[in-house]
Protein backbone atom coordinates (compact mmCIF):
# COMPACT_ATOMS: atom_id res chain seq x y z
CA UNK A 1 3.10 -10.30 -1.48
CA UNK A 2 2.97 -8.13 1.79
CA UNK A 3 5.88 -6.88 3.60
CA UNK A 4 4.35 -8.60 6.59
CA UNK A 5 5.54 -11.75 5.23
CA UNK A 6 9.07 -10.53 6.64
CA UNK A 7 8.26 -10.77 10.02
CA UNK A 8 7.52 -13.56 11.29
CA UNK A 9 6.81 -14.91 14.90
CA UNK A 10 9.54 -14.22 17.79
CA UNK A 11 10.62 -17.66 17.94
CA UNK A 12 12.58 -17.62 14.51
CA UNK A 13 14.34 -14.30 15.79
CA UNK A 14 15.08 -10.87 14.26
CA UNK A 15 13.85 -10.71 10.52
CA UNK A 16 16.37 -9.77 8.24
CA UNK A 17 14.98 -6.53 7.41
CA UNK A 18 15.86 -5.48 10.99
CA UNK A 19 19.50 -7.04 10.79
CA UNK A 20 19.85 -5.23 7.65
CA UNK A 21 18.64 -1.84 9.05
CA UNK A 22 20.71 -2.46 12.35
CA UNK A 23 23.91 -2.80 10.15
CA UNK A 24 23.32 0.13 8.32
CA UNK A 25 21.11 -0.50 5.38
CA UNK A 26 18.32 1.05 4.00
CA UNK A 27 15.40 -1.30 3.85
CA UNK A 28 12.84 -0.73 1.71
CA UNK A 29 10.04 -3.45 2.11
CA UNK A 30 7.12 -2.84 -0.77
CA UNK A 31 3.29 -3.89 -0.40
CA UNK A 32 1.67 -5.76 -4.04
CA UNK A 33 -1.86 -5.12 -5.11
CA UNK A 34 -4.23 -7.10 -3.44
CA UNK A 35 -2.55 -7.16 0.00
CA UNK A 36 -4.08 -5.69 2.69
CA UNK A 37 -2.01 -2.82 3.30
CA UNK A 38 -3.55 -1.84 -0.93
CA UNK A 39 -7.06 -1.96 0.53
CA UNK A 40 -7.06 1.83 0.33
CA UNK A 41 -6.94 1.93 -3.34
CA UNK A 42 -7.50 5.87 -4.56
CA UNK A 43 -10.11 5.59 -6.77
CA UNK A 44 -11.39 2.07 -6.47
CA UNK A 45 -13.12 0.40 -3.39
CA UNK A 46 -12.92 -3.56 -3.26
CA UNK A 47 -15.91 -3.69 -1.63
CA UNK A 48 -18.35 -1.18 -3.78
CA UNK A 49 -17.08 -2.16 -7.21
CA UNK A 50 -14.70 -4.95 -6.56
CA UNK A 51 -14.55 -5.79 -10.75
CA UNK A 52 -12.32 -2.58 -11.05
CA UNK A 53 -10.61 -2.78 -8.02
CA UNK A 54 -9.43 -6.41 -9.05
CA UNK A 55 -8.79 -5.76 -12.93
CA UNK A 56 -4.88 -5.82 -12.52
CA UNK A 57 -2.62 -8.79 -14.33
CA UNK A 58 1.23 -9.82 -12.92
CA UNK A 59 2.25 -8.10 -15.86
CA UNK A 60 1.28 -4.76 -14.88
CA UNK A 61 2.65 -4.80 -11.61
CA UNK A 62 6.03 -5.93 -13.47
CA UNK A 63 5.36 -2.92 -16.14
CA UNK A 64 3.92 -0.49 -13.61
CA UNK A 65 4.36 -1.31 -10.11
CA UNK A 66 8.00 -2.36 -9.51
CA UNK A 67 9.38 0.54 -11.73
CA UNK A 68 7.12 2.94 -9.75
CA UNK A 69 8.67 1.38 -6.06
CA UNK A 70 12.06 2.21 -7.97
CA UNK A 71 11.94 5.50 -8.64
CA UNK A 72 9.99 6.27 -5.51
CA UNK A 73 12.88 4.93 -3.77
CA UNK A 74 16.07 6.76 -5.94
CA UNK A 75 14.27 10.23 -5.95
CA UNK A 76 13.44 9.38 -1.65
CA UNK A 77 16.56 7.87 -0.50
């Protein structure tokens, strides 16, 4: 899922990630594989060899992924 998902059009008013920061909070909003803010992959190009840019399961961005967002996030904030 993108973080893009948060905001949503001005009709349904401020997304909660801004009422959360206005109050105070630290918001940390992440970007999954295959979103288009992961397009810029380091060593893999989806469009020159899109079979190892796309070899990735759920489970690795459970095993790999979330815990990476975590610690970015303790050792940041």
């Amino acid at each position: 899922m993108s973080a893009d998902s948060w905001f949503t059009s001005p009709e349904h008013g401020d997304p909660m990630p801004i009422k959360l920061y206005e109050s105070g909070y630290d918001v940390w909003l992440g970007n999954n594989r295959g979103t288009y803010h992961s397009m810029k992959h380091t060593t893999h190009s989806h469009e020159h060899d899109p079979e190892l840019y796309w070899n990735w399961s759920f489970a690795e961005m459970g095993t790999y992924d979330l815990p990476a967002m975590f610690k970015h996030i303790k050792y940041t904030a």
